[in-house]
PDB file of N, CA and C in Angstrom:
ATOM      1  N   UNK A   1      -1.066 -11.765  11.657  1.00  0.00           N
ATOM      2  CA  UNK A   1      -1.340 -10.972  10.468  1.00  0.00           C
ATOM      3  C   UNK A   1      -2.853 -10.861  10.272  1.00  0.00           C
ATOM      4  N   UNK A   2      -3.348  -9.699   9.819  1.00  0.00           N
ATOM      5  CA  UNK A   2      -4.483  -9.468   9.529  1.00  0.00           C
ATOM      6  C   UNK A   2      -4.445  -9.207   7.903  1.00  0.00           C
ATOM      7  N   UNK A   3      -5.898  -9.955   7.403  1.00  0.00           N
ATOM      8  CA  UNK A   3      -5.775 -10.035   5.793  1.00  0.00           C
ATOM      9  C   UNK A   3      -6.952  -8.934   5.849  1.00  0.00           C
ATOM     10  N   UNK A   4      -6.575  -8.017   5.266  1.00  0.00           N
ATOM     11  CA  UNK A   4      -7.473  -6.590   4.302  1.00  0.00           C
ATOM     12  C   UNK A   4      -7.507  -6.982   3.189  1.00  0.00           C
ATOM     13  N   UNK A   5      -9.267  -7.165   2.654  1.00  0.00           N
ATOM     14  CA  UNK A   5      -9.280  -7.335   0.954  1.00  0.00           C
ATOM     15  C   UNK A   5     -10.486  -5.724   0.464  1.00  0.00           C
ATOM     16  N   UNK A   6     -10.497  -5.260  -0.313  1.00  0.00           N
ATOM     17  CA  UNK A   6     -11.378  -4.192  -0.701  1.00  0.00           C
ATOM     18  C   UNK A   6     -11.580  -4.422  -1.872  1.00  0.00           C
ATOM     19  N   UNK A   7     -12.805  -4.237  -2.501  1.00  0.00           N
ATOM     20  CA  UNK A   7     -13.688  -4.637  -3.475  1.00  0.00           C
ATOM     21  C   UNK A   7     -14.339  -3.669  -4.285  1.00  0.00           C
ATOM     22  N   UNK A   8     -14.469  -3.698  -5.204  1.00  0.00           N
ATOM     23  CA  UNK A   8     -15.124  -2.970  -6.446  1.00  0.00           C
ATOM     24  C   UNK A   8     -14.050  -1.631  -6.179  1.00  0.00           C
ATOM     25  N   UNK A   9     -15.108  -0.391  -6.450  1.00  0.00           N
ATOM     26  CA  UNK A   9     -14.048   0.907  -6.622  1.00  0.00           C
ATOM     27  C   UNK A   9     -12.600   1.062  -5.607  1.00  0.00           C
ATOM     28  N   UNK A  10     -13.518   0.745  -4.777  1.00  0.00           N
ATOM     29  CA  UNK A  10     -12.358   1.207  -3.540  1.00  0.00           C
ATOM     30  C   UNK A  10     -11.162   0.193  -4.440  1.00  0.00           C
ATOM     31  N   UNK A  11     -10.967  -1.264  -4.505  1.00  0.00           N
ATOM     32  CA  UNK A  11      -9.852  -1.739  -5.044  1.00  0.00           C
ATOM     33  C   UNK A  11      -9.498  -1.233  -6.086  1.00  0.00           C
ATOM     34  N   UNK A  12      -9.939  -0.502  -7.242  1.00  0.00           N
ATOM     35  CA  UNK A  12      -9.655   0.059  -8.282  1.00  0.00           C
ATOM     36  C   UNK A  12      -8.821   1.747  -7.895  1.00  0.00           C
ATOM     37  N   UNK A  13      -9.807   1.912  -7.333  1.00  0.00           N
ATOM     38  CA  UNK A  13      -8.950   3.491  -6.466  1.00  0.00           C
ATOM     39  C   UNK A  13      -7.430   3.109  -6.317  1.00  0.00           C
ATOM     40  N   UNK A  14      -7.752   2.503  -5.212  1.00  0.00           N
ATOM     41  CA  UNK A  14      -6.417   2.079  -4.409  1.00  0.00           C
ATOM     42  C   UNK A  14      -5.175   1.060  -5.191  1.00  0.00           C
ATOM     43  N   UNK A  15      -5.942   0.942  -5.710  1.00  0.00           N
ATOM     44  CA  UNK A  15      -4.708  -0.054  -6.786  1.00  0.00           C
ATOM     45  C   UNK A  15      -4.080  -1.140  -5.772  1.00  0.00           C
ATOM     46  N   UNK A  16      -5.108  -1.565  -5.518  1.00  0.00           N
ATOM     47  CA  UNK A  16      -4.684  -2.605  -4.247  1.00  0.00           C
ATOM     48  C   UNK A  16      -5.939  -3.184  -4.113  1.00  0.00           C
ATOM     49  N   UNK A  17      -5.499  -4.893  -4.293  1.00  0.00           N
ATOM     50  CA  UNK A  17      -6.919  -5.446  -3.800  1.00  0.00           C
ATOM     51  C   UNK A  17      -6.876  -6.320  -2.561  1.00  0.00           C
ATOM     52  N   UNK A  18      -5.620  -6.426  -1.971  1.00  0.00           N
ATOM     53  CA  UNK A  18      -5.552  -6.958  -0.714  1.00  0.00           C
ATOM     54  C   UNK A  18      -4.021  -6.404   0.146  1.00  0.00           C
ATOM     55  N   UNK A  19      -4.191  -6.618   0.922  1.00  0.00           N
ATOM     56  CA  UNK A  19      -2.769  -6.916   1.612  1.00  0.00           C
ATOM     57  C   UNK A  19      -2.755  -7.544   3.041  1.00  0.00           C
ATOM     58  N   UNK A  20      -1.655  -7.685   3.838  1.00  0.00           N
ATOM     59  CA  UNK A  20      -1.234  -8.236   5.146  1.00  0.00           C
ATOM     60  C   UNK A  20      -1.134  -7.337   6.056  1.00  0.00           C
ATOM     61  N   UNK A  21      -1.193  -7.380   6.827  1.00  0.00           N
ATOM     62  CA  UNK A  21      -1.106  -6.250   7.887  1.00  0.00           C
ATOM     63  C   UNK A  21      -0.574  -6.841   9.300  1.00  0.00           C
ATOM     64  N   UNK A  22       0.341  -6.030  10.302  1.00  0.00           N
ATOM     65  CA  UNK A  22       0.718  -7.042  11.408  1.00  0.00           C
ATOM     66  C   UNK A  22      -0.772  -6.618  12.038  1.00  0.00           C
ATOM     67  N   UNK A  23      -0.736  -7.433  12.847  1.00  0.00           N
ATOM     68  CA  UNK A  23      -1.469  -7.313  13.937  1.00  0.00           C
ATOM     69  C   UNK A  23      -1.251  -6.162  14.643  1.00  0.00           C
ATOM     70  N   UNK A  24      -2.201  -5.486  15.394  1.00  0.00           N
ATOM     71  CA  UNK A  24      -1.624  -4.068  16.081  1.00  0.00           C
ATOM     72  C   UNK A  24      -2.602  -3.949  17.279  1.00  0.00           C
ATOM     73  N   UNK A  25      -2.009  -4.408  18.579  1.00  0.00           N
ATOM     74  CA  UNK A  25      -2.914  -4.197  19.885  1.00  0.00           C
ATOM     75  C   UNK A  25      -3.472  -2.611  19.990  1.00  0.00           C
ATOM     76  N   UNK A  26      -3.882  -1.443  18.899  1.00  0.00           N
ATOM     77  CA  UNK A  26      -4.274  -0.425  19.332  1.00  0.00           C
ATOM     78  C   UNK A  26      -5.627  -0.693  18.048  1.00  0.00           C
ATOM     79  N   UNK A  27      -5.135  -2.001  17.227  1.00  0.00           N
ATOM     80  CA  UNK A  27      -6.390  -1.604  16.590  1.00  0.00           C
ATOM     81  C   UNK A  27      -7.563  -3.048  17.148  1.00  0.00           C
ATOM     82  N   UNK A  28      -8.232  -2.813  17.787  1.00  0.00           N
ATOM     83  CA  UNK A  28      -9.118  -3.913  18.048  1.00  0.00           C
ATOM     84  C   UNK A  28     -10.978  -3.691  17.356  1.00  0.00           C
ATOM     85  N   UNK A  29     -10.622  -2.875  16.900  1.00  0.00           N
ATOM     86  CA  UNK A  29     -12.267  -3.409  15.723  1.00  0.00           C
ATOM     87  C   UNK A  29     -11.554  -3.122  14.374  1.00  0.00           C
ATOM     88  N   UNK A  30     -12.746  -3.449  13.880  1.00  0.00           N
ATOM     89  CA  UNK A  30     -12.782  -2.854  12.492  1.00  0.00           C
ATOM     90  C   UNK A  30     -13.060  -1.674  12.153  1.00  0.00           C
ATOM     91  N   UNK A  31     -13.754  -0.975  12.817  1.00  0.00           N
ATOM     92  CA  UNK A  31     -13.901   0.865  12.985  1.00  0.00           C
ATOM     93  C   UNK A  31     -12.023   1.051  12.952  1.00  0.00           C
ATOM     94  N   UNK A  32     -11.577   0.883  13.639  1.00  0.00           N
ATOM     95  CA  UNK A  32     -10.089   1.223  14.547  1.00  0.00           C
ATOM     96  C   UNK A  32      -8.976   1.058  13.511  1.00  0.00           C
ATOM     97  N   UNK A  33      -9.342  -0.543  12.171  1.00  0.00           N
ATOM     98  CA  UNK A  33      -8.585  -0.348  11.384  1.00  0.00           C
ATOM     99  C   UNK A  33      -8.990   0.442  10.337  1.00  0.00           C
ATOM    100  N   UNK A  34      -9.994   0.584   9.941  1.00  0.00           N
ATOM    101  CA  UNK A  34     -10.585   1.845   9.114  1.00  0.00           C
ATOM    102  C   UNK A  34      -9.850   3.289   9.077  1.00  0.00           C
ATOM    103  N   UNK A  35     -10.242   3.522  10.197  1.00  0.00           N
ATOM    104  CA  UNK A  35      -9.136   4.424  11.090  1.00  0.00           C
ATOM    105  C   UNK A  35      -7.882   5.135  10.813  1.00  0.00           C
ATOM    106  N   UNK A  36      -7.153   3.780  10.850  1.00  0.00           N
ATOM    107  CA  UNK A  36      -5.660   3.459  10.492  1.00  0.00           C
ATOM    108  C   UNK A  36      -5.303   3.927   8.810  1.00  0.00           C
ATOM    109  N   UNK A  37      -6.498   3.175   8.114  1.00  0.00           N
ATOM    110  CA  UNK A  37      -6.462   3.317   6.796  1.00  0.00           C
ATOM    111  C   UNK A  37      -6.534   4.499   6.539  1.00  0.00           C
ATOM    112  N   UNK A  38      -6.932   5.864   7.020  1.00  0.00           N
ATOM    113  CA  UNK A  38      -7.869   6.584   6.538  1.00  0.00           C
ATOM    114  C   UNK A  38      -6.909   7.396   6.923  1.00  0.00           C
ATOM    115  N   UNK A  39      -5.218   7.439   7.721  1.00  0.00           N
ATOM    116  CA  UNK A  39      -4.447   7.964   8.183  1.00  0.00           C
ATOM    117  C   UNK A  39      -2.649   7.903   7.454  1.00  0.00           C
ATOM    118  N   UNK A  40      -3.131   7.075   6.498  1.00  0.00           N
ATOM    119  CA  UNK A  40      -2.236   7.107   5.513  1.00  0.00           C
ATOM    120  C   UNK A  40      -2.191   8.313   4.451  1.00  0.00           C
ATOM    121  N   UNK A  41      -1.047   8.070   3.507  1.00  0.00           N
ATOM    122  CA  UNK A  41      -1.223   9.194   2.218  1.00  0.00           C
ATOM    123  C   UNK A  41      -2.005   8.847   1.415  1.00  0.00           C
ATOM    124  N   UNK A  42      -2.185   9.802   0.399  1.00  0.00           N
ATOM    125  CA  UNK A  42      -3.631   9.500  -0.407  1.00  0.00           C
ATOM    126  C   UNK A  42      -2.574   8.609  -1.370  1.00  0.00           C
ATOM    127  N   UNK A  43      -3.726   7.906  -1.830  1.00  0.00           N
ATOM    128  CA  UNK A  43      -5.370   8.270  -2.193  1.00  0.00           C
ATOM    129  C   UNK A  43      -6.084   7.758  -0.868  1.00  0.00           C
ATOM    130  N   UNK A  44      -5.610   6.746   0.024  1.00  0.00           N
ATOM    131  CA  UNK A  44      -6.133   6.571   1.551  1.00  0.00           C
ATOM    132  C   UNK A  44      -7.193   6.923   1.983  1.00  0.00           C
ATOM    133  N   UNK A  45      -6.849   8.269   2.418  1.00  0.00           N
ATOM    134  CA  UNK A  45      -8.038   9.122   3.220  1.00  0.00           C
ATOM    135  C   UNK A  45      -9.132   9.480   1.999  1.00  0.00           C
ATOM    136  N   UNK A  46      -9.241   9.561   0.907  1.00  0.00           N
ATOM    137  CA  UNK A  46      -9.911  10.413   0.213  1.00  0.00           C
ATOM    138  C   UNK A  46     -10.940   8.641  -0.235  1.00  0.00           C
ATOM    139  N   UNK A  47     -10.062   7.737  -0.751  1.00  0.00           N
ATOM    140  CA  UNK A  47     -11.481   6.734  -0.979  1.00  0.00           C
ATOM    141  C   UNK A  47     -11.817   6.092   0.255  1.00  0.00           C
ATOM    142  N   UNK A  48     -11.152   6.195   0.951  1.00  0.00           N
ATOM    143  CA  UNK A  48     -11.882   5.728   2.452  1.00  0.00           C
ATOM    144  C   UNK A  48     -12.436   6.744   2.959  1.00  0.00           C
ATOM    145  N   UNK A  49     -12.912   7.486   2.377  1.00  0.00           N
ATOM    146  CA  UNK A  49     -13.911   8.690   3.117  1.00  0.00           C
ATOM    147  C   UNK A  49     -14.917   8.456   4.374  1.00  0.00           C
ATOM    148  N   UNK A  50     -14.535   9.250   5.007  1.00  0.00           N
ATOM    149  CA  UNK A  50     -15.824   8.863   6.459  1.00  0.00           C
ATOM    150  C   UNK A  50     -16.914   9.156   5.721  1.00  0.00           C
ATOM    151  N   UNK A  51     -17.170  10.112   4.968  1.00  0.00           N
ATOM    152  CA  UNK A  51     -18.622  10.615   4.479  1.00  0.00           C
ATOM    153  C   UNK A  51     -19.395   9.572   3.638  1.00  0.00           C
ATOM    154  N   UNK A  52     -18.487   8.982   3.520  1.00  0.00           N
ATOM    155  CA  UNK A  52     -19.032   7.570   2.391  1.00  0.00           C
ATOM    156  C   UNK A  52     -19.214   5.892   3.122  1.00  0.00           C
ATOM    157  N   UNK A  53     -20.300   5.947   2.643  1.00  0.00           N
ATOM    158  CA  UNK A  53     -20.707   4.822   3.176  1.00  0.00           C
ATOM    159  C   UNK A  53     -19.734   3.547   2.797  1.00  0.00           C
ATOM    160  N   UNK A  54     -19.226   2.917   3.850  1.00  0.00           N
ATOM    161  CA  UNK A  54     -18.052   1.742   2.978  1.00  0.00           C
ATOM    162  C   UNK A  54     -18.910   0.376   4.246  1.00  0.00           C
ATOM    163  N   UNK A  55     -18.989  -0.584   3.433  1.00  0.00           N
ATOM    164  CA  UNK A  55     -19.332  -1.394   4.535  1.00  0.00           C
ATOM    165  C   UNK A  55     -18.098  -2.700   4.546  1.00  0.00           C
ATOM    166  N   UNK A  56     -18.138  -3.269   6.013  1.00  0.00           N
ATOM    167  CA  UNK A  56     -17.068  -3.576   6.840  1.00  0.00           C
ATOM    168  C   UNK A  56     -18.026  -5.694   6.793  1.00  0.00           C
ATOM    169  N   UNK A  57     -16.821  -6.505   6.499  1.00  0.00           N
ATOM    170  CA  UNK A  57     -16.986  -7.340   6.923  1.00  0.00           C
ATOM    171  C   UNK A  57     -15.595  -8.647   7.309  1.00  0.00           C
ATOM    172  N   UNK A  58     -15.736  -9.103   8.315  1.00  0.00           N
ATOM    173  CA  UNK A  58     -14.874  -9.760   9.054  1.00  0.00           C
ATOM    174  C   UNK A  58     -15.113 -11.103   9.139  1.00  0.00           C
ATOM    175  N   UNK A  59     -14.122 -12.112   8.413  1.00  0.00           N
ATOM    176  CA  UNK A  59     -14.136 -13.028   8.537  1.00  0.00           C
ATOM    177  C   UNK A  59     -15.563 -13.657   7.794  1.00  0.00           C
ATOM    178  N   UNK A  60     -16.073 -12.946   6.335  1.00  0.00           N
ATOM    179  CA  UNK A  60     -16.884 -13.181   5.313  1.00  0.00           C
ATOM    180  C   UNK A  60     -18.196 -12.885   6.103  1.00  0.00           C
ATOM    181  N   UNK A  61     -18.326 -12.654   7.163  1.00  0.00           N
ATOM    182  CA  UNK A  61     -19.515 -12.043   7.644  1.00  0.00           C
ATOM    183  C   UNK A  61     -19.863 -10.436   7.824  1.00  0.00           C
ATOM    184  N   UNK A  62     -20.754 -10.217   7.381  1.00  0.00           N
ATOM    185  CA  UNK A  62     -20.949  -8.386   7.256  1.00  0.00           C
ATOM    186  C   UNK A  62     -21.067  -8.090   8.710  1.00  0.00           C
ATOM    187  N   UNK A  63     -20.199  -7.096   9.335  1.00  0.00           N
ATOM    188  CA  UNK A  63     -20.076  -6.465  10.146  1.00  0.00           C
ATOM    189  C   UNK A  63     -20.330  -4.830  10.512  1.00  0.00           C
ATOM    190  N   UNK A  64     -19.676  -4.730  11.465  1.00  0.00           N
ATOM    191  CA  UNK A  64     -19.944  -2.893  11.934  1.00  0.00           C
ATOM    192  C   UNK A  64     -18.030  -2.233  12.606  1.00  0.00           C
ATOM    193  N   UNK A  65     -18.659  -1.557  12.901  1.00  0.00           N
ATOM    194  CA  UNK A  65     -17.396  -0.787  13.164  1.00  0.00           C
ATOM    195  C   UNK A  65     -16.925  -1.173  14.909  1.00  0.00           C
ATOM    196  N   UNK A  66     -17.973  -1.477  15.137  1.00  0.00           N
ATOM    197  CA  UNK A  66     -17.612  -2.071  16.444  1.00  0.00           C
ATOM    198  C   UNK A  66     -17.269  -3.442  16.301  1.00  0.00           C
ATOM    199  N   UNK A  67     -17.170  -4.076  15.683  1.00  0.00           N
ATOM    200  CA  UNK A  67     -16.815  -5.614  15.602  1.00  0.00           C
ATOM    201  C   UNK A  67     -15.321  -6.160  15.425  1.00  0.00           C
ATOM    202  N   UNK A  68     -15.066  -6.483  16.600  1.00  0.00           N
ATOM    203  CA  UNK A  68     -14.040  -7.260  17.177  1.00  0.00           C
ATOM    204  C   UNK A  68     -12.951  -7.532  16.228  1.00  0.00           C
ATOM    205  N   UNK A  69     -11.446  -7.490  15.836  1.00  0.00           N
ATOM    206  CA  UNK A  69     -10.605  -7.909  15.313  1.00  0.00           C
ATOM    207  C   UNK A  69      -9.712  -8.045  15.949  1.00  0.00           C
ATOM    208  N   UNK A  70      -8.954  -9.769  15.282  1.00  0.00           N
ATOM    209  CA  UNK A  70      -7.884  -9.916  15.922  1.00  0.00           C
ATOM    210  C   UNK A  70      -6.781 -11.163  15.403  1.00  0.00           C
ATOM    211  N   UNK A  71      -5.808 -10.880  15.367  1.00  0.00           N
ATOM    212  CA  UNK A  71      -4.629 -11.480  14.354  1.00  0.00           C
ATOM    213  C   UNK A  71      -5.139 -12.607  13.899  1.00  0.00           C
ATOM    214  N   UNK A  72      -5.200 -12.770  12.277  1.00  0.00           N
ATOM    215  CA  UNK A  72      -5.455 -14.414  11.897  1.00  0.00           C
ATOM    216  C   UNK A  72      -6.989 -13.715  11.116  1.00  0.00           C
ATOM    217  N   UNK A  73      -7.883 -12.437  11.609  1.00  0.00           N
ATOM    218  CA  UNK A  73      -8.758 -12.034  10.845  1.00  0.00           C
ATOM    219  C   UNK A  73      -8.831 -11.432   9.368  1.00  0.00           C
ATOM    220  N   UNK A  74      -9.905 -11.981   8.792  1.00  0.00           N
ATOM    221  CA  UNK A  74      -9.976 -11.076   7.580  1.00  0.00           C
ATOM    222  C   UNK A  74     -11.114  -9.978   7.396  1.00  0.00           C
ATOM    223  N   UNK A  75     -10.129  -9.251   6.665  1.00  0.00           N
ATOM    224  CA  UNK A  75     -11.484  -8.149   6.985  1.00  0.00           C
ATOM    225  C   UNK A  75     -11.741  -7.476   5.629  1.00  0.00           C
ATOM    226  N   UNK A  76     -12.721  -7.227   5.348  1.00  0.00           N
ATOM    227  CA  UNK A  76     -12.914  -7.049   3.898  1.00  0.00           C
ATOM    228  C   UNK A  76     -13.808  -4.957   3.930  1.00  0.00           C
ATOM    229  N   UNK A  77     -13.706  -4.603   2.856  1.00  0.00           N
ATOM    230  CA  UNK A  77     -14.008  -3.503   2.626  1.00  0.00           C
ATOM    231  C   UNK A  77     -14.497  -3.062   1.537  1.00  0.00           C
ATOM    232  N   UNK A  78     -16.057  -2.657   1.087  1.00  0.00           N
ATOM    233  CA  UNK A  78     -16.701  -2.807  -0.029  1.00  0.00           C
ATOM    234  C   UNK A  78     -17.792  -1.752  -0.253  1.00  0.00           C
ATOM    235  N   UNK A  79     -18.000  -0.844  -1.203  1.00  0.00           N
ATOM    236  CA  UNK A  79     -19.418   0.108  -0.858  1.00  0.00           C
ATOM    237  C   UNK A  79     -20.215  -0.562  -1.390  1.00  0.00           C
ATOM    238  N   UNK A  80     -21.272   0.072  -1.219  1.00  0.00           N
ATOM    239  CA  UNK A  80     -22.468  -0.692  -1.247  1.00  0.00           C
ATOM    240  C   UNK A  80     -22.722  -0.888  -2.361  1.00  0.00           C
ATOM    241  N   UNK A  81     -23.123  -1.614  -2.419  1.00  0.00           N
ATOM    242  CA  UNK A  81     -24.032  -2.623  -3.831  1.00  0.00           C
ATOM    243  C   UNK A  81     -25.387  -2.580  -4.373  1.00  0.00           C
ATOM    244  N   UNK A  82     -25.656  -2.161  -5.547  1.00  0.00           N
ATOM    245  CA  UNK A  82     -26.856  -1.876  -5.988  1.00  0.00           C
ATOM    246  C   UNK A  82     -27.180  -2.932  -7.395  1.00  0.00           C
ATOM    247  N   UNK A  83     -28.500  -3.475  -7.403  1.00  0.00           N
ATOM    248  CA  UNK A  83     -28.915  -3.824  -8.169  1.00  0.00           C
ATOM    249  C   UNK A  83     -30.130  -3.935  -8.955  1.00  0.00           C
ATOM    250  N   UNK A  84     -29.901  -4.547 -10.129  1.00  0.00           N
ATOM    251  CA  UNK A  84     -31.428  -4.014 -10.912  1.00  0.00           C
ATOM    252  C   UNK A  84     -31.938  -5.438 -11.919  1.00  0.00           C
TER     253      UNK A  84
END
């Protein structure tokens, strides 16, 4: 199982702040499950927008879209953060 958590809007969008996921030998990064996400019904594709910057981190470390996933990972999903 792979643990997906998403943070600030995106979890508010989605009305979802985590879930389980099986494992899936076609998705091996985190780009790939992005992907996946972004191939569902909405609201899906629309707050996971490619045009929007969402940043990717795996296993509490900030990552990229190329970075490695694989059953037992967590992967988190968050836009960016601004402060003042």
């Amino acid at each position: 199982m792979i643990k997906v958590l998403y943070f600030s809007r995106l979890k508010e969008a989605l009305g979802c702040g985590e879930e389980k996921l099986a494992a899936d030998e076609a998705i091996k990064t985190a780009g790939d499950l992005l992907a996946s996400l972004r191939k569902r019904v909405e609201p899906w594709p629309t707050v996971l927008n490619a045009e929007e910057l969402i940043l990717i981190a795996v296993n509490q470390e900030i990552a990229t879209p190329d970075t490695a996933v694989a059953d037992g990972d967590e992967i988190a999903f968050f836009p960016p953060v601004t402060g003042g």
